[in-house]
C-alpha atoms as a PDB file:
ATOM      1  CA  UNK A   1     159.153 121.994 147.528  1.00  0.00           C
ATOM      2  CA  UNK A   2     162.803 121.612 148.707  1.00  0.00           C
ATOM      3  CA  UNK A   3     161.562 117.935 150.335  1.00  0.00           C
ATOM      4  CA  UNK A   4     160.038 116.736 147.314  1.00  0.00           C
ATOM      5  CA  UNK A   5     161.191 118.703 143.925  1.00  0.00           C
ATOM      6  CA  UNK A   6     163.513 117.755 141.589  1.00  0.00           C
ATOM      7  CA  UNK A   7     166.787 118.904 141.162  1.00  0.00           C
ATOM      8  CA  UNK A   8     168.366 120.593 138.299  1.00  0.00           C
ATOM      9  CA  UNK A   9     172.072 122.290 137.808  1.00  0.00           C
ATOM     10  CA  UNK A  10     172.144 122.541 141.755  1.00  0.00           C
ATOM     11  CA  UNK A  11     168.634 123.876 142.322  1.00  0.00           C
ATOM     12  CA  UNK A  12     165.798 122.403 143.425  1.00  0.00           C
ATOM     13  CA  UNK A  13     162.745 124.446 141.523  1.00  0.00           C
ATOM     14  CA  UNK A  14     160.682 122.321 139.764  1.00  0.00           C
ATOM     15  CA  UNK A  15     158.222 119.178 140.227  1.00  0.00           C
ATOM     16  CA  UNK A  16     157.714 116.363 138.307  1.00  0.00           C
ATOM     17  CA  UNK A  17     153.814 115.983 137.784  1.00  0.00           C
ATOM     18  CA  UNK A  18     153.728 114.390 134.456  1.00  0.00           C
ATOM     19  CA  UNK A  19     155.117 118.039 133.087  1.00  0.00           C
ATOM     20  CA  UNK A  20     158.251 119.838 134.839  1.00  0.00           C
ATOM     21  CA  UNK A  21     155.814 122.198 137.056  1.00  0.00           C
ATOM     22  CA  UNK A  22     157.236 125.117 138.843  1.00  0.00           C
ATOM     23  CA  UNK A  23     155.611 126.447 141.915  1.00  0.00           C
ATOM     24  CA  UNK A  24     157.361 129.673 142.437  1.00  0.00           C
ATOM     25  CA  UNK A  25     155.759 130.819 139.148  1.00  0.00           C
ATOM     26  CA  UNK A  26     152.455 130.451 140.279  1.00  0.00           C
ATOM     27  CA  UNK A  27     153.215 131.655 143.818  1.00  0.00           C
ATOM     28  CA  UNK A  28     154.208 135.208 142.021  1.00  0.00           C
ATOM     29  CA  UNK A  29     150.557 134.803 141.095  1.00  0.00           C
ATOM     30  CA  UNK A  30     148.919 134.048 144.299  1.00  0.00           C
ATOM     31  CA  UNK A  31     150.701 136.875 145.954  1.00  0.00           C
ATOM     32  CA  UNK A  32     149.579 139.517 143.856  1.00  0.00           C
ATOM     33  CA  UNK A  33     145.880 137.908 144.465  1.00  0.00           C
ATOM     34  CA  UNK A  34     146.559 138.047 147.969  1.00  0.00           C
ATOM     35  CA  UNK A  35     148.183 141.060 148.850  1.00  0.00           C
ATOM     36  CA  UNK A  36     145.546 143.124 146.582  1.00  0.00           C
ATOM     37  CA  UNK A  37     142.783 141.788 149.014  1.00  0.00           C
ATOM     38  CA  UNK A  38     144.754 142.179 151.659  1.00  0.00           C
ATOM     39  CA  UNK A  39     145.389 146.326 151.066  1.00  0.00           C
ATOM     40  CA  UNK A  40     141.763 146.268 149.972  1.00  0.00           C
ATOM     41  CA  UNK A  41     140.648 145.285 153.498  1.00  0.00           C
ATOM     42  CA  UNK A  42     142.804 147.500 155.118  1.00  0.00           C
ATOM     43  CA  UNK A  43     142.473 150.368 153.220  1.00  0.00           C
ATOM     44  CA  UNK A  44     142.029 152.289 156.293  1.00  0.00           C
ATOM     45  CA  UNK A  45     144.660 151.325 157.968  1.00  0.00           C
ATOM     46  CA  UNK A  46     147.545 150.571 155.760  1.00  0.00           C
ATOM     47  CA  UNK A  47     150.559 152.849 157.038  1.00  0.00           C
ATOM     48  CA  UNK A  48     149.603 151.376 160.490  1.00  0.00           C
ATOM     49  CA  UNK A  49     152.996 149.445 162.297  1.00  0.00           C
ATOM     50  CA  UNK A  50     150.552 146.515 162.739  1.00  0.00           C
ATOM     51  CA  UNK A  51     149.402 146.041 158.768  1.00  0.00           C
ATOM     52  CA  UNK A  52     152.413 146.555 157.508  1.00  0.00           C
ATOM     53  CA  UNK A  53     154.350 143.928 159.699  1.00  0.00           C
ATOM     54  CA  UNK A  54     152.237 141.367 159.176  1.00  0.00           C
ATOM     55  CA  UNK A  55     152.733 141.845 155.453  1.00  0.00           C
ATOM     56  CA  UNK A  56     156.342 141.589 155.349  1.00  0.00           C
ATOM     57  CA  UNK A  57     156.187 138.462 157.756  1.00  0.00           C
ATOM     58  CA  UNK A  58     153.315 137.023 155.125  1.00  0.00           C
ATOM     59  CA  UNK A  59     155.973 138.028 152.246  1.00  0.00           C
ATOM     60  CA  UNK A  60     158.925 136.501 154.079  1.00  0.00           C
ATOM     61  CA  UNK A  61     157.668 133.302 154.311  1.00  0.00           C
ATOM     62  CA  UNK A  62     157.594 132.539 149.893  1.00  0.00           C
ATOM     63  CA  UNK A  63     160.482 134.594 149.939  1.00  0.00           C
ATOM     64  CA  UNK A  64     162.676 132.652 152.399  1.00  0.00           C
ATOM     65  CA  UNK A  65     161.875 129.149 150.793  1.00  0.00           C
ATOM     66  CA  UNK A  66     162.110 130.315 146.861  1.00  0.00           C
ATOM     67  CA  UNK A  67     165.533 132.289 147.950  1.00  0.00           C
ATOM     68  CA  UNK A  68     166.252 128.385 149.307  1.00  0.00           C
ATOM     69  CA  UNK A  69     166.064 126.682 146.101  1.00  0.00           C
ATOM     70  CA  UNK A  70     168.274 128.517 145.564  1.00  0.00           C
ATOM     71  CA  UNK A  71     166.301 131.334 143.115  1.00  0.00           C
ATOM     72  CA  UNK A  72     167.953 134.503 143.853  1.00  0.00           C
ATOM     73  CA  UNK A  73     166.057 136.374 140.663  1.00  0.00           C
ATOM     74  CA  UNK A  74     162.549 135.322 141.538  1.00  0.00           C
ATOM     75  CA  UNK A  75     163.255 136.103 144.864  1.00  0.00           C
ATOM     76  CA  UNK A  76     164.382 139.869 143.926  1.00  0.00           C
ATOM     77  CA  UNK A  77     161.264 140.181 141.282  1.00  0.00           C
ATOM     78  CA  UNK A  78     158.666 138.956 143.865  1.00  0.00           C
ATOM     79  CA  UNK A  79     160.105 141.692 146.559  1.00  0.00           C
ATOM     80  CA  UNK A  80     159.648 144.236 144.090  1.00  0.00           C
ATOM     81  CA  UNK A  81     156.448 143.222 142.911  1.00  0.00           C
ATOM     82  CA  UNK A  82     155.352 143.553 146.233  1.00  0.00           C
ATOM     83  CA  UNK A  83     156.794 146.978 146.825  1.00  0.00           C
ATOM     84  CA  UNK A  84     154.968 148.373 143.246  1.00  0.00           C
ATOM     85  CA  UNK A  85     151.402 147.007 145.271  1.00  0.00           C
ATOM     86  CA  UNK A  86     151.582 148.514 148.611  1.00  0.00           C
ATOM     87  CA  UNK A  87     152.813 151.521 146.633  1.00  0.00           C
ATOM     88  CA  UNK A  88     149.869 151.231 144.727  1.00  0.00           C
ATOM     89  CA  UNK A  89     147.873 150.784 147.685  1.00  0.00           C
ATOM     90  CA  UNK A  90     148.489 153.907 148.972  1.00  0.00           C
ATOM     91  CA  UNK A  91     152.186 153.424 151.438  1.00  0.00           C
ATOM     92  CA  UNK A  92     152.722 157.231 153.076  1.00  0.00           C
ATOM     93  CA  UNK A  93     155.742 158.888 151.461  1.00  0.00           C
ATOM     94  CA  UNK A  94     157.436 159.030 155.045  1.00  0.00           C
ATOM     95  CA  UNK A  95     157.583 155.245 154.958  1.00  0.00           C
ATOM     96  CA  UNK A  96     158.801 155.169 151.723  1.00  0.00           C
ATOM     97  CA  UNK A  97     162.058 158.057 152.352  1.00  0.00           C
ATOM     98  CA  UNK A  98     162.291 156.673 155.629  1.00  0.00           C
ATOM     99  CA  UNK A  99     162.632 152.926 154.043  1.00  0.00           C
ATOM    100  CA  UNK A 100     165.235 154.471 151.209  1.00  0.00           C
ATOM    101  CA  UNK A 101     167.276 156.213 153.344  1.00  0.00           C
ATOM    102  CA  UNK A 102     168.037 152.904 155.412  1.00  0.00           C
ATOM    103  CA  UNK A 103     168.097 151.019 152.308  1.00  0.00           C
ATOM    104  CA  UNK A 104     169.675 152.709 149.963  1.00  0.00           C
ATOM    105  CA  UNK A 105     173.386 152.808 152.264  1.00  0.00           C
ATOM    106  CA  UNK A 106     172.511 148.948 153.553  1.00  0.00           C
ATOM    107  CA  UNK A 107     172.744 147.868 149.573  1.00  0.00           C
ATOM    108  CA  UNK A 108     176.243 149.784 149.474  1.00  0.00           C
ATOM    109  CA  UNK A 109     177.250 148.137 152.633  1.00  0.00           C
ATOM    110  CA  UNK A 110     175.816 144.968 151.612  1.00  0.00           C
ATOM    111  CA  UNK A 111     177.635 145.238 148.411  1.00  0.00           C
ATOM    112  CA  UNK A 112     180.769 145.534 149.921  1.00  0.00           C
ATOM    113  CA  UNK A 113     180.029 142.725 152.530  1.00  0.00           C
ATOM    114  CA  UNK A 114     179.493 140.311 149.878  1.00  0.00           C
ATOM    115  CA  UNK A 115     182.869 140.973 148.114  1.00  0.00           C
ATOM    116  CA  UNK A 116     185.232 140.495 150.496  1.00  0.00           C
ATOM    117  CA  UNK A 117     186.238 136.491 150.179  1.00  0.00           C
ATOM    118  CA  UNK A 118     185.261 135.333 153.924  1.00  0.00           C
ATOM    119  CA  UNK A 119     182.016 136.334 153.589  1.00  0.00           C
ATOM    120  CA  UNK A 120     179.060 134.051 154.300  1.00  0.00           C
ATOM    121  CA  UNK A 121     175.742 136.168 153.525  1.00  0.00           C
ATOM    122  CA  UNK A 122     175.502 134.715 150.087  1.00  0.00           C
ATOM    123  CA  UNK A 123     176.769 131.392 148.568  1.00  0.00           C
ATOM    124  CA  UNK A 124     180.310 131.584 146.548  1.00  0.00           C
ATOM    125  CA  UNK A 125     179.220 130.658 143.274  1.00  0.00           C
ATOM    126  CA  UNK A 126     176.825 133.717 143.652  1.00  0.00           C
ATOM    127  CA  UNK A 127     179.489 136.097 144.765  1.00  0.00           C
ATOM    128  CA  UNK A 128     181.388 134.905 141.635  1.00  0.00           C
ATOM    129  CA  UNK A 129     178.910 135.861 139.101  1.00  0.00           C
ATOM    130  CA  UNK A 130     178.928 139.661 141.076  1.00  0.00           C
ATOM    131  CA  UNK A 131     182.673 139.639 140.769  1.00  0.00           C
ATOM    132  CA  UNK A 132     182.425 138.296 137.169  1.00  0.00           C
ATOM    133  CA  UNK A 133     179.802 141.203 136.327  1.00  0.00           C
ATOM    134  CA  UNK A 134     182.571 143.444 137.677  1.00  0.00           C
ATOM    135  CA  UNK A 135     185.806 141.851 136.136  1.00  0.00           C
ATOM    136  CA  UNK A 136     184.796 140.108 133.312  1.00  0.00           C
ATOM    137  CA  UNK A 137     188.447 139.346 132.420  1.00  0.00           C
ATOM    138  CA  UNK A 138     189.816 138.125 135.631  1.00  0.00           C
ATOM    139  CA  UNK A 139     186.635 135.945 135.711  1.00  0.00           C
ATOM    140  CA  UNK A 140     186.677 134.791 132.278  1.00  0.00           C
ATOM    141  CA  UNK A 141     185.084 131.103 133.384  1.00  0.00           C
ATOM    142  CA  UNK A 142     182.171 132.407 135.247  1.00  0.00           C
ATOM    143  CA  UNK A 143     181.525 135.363 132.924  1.00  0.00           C
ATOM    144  CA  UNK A 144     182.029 133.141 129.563  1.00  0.00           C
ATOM    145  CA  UNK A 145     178.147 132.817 129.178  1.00  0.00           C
ATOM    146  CA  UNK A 146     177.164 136.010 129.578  1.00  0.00           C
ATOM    147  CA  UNK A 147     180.021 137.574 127.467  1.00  0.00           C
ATOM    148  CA  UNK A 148     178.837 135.196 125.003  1.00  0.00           C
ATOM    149  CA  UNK A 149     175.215 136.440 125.582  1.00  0.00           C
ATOM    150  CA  UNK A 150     176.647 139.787 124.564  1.00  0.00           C
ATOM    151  CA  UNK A 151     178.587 138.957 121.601  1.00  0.00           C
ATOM    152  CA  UNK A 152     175.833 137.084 120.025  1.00  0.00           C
ATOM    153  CA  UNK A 153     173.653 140.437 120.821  1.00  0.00           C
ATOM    154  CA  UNK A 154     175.773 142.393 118.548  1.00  0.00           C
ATOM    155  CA  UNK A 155     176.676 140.348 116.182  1.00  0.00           C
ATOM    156  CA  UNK A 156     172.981 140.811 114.766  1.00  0.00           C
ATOM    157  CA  UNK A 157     173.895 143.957 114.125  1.00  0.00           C
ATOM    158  CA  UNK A 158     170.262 145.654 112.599  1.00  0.00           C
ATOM    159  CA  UNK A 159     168.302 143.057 111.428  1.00  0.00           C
ATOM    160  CA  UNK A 160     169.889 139.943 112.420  1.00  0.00           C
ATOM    161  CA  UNK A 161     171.088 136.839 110.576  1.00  0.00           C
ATOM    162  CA  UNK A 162     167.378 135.520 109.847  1.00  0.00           C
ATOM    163  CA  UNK A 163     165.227 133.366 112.167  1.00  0.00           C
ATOM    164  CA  UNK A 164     165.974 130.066 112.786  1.00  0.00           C
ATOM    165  CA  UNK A 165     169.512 130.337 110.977  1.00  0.00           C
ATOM    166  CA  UNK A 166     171.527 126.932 110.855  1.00  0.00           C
ATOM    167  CA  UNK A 167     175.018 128.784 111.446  1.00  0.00           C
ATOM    168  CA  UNK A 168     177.195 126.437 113.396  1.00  0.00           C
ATOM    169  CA  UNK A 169     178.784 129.385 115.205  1.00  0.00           C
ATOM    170  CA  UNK A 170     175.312 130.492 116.288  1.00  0.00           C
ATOM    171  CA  UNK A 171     174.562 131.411 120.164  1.00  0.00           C
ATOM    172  CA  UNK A 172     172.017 128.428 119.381  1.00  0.00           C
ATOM    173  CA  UNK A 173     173.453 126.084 117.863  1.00  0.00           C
ATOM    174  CA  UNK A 174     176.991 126.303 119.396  1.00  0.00           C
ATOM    175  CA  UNK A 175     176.249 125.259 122.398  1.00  0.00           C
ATOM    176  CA  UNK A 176     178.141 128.819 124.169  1.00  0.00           C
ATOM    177  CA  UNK A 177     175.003 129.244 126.464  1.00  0.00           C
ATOM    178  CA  UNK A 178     173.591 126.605 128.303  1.00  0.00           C
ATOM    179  CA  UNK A 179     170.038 128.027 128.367  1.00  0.00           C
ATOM    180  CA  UNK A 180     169.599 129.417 125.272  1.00  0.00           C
ATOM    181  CA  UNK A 181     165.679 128.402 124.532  1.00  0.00           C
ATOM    182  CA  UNK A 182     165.158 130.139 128.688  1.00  0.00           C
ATOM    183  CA  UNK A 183     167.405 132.283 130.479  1.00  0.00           C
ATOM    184  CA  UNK A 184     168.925 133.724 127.466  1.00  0.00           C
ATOM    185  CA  UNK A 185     166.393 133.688 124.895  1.00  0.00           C
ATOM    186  CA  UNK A 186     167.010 137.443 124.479  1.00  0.00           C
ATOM    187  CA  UNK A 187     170.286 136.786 122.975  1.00  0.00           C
ATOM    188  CA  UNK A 188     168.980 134.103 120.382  1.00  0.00           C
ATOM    189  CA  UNK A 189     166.600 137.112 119.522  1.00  0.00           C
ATOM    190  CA  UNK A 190     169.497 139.678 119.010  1.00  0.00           C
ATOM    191  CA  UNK A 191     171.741 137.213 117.110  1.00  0.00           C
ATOM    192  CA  UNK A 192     168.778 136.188 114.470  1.00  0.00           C
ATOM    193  CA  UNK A 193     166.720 139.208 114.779  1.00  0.00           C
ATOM    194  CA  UNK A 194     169.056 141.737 115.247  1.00  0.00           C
ATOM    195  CA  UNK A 195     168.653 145.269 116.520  1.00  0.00           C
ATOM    196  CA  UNK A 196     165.112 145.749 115.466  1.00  0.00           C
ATOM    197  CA  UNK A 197     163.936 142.915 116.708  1.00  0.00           C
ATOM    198  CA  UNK A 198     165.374 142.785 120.070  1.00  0.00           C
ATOM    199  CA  UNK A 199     163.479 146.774 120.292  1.00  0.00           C
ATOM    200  CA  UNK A 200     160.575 145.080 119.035  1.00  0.00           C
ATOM    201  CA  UNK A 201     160.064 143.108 122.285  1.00  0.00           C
ATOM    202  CA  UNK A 202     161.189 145.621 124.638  1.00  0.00           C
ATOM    203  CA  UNK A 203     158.176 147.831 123.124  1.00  0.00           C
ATOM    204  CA  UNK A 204     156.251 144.832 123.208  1.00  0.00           C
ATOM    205  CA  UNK A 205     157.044 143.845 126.955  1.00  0.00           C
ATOM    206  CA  UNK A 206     156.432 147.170 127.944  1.00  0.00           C
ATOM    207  CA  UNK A 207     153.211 147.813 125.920  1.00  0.00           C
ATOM    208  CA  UNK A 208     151.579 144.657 127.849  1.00  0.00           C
ATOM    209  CA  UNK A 209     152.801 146.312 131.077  1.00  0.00           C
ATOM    210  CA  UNK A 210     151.321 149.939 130.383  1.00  0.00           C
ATOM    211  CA  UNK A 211     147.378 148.318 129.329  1.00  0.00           C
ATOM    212  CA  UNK A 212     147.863 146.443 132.615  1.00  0.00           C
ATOM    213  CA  UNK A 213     148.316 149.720 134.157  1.00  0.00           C
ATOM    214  CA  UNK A 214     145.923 151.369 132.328  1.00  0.00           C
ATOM    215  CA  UNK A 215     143.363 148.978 132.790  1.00  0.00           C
ATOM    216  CA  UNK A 216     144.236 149.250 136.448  1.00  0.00           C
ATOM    217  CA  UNK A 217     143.713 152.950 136.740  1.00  0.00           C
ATOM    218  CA  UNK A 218     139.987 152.692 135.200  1.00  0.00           C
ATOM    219  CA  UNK A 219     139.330 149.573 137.875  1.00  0.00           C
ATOM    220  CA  UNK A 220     136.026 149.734 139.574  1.00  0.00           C
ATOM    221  CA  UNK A 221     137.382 147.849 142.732  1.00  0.00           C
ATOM    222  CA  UNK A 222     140.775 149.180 144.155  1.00  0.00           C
ATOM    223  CA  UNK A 223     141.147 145.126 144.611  1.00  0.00           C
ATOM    224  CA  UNK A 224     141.472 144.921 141.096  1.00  0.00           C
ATOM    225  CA  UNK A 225     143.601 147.881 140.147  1.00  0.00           C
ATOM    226  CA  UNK A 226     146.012 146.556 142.362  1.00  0.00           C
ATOM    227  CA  UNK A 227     146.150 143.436 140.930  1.00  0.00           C
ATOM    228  CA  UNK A 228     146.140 144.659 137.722  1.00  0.00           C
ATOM    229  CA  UNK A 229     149.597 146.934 139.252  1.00  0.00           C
ATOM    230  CA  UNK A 230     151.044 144.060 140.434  1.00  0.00           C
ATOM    231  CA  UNK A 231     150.647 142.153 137.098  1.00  0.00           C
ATOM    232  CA  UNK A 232     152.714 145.217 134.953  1.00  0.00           C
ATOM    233  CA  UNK A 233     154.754 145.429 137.475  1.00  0.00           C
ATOM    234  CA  UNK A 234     156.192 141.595 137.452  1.00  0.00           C
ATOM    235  CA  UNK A 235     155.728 141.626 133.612  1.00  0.00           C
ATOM    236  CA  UNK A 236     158.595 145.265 133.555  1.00  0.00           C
ATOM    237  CA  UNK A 237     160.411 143.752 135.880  1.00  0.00           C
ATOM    238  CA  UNK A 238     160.800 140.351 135.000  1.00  0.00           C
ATOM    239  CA  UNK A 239     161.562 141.420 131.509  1.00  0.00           C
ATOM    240  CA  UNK A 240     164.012 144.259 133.040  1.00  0.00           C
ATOM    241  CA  UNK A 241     166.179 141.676 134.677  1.00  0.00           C
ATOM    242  CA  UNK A 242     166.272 138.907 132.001  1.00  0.00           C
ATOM    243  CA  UNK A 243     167.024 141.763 129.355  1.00  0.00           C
ATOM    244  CA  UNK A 244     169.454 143.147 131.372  1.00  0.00           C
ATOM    245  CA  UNK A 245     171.388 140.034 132.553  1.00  0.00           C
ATOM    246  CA  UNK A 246     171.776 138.980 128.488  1.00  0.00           C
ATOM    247  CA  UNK A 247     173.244 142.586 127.444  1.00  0.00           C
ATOM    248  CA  UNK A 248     175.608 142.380 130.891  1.00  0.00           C
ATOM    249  CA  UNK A 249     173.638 145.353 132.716  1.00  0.00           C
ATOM    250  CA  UNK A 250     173.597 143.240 135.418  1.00  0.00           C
ATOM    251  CA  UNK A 251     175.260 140.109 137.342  1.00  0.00           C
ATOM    252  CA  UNK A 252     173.971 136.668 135.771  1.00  0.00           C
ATOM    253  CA  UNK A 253     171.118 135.785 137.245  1.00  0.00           C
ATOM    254  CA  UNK A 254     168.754 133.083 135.434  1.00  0.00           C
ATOM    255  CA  UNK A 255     164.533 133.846 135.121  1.00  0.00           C
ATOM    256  CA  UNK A 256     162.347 133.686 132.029  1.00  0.00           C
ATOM    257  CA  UNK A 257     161.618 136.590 129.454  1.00  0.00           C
ATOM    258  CA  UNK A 258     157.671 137.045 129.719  1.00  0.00           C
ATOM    259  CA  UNK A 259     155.851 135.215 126.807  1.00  0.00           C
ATOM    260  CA  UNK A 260     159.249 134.837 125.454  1.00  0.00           C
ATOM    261  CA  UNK A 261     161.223 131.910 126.603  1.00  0.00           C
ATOM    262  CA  UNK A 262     160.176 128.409 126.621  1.00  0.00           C
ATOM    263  CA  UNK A 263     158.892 126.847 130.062  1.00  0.00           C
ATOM    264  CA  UNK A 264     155.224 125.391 130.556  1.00  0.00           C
ATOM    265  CA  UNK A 265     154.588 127.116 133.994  1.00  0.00           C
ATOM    266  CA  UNK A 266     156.075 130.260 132.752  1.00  0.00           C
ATOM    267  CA  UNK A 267     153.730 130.824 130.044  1.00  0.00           C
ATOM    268  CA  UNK A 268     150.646 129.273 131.899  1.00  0.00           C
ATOM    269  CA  UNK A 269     151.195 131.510 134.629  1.00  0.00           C
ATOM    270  CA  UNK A 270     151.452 134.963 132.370  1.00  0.00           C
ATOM    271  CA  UNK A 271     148.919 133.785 130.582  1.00  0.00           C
ATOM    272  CA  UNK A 272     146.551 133.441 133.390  1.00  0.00           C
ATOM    273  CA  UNK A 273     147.770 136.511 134.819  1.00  0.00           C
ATOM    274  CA  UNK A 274     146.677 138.133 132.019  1.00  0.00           C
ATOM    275  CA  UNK A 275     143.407 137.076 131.819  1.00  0.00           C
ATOM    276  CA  UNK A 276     142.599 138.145 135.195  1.00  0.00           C
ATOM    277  CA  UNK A 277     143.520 141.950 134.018  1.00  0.00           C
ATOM    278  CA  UNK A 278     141.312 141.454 131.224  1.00  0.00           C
ATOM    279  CA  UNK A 279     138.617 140.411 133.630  1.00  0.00           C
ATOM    280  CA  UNK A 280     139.228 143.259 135.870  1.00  0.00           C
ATOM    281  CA  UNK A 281     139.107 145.371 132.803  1.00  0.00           C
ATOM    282  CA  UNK A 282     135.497 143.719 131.938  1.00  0.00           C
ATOM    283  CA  UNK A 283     133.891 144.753 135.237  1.00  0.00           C
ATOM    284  CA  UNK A 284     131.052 147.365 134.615  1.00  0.00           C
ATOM    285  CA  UNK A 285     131.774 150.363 136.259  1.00  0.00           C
ATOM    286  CA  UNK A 286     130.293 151.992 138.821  1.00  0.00           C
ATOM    287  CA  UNK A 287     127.456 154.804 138.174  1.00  0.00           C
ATOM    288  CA  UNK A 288     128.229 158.116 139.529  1.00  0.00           C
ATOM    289  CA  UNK A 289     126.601 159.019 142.790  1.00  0.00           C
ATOM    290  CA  UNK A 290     123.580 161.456 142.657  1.00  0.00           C
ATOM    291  CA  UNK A 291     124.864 164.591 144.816  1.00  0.00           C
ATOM    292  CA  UNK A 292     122.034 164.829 147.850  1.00  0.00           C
ATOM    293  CA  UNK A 293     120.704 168.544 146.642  1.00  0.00           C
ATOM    294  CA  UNK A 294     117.066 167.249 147.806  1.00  0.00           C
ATOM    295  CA  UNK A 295     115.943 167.476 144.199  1.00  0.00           C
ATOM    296  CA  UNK A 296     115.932 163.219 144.112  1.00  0.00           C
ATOM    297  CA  UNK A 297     113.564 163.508 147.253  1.00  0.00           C
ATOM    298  CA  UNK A 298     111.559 165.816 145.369  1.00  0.00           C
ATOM    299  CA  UNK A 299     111.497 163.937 142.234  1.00  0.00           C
ATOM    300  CA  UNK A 300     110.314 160.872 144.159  1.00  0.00           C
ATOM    301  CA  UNK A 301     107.328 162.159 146.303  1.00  0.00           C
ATOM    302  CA  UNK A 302     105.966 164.030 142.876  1.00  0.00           C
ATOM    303  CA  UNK A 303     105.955 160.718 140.924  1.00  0.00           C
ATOM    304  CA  UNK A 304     104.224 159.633 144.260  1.00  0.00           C
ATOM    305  CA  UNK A 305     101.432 161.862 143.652  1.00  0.00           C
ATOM    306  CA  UNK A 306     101.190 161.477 139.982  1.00  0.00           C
ATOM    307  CA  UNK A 307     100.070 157.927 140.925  1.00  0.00           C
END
């Protein structure tokens, strides 16, 4: 991928194969395929040193090369993803406090790391867009789109200025966000659709995430309800973090709004996604097991003589 792809505004995500294709969309896909076999074979085992490390090092691997690109928000989504399966999967709740109480004071000392200007754990231009999320107005270059992002939000006010509007001073149409039809979408949505409409597809986004759920939780295989987790999971989050970059909730970060924003591999990817939940969902269920009272035994060797 970083040999081979194409380059676009300094990142190299995408291949030309007659359509811009890109991979690390359908890699979030093959993970949650994999890893839900994976916990599915070793059930047994899973809060074993041994399972669990050879997970990570299987998850560090896509996550190293898509963090490469560089794709900082994919990278983020597909680590929580995979956090919401081997939850799923059954991860003992020492792990998990033992995990958050290392975590939780690394991310503050991270944080502070990543501020100070000689640092080298991230790239600058990424460190700017933290510092812009901060200090909007001592950053006003860096934050411009996203401050845009959030003007345009409000200036829907309830119920918008009407789809498709031809307003030169549009979000859309003048040209203050550079991915309007992607990355920010959500604002588009706020400026034409206004209040309503931008609550329409938060309910929405998180409507296709609960049936994934639910459909998980009446599974016949724990295989599939764990794929069917890991699809509502990267469905909330994904929509968490492009929602929340476009209303300034969080740094600027570019990914696609599920089913929202344009992008071929985007909505393949969802779409296929989704059809394997509804698959999952399809599966006849298993019949009840007959509790061994001796009265099936009996059953049996009396139709035996009745022959």
């Amino acid at each position: 991928m970083l040999l081979i792809g194409t380059t676009v505004g300094g990142a190299t995500r995408w291949i030309e194969i007659g359509i811009r294709f890109q991979p690390s969309d359908l890699m979030k896909l093959c993970m949650i395929v994999f890893f839900a076999g994976y916990f599915n074979q070793y059930d047994s085992k899973l809060n074993t040193p041994k399972v669990i490390l050879i997970a990570l090092a299987i998850l560090m691997v896509p996550l190293f090369l898509i963090y490469k690109e560089p794709d900082l928000s994919t990278t983020i989504v597909t680590a929580l993803v995979f956090c919401a399966i081997i939850f799923a999967a059954g991860l003992s709740w020492k792990i998990i406090f033992a995990i958050l109480a290392v975590a939780v004071p690394g991310a503050a000392i991270f944080l502070s790391l990543v501020l100070s200007p000689d640092q080298t754990l991230i790239a600058s231009y990424q460190r700017e867009r933290i510092l812009s999320w901060l200090r909007p107005g001592e950053y006003s270059e860096t934050a411009y789109q996203q401050q845009n992002s959030i003007i345009a939000i409000g200036s829907g006010q309830l119920y918008g200025k009407g789809l498709n509007n031809n307003a030169v001073n549009s979000v859309k149409n003048g040209n203050f966000i550079a991915e309007p039809q992607t990355d920010f979408i959500f604002a588009v949505a706020g400026e034409e659709l206004g209040f309503a409409g931008c609550v329409l597809i938060v309910i929405l986004e998180l409507a296709i995430a609960l049936m994934c759920f639910r459909i998980g939780m009446r599974a016949r295989e724990k295989e599939g309800m764990l794929i069917c987790i890991g699809v509502g999971s990267l469905v909330m989050f994904q929509s968490a973090l492009n929602i929340g970059v476009t209303t300034g909730l969080m740094p600027n970060t570019g990914i696609t709004l599920p089913f929202v924003s344009y992008g071929v591999t985007s909505l393949v990817t969802f779409c296929m996604e989704i059809g394997i939940v509804l698959n999952v969902g399809l599966q006849p269920k298993r019949p009840p097991a007959v509790p061994d009272t001796g009265q099936a035994a009996f059953r049996f060797r009396n139709s035996t003589y009745i022959k």
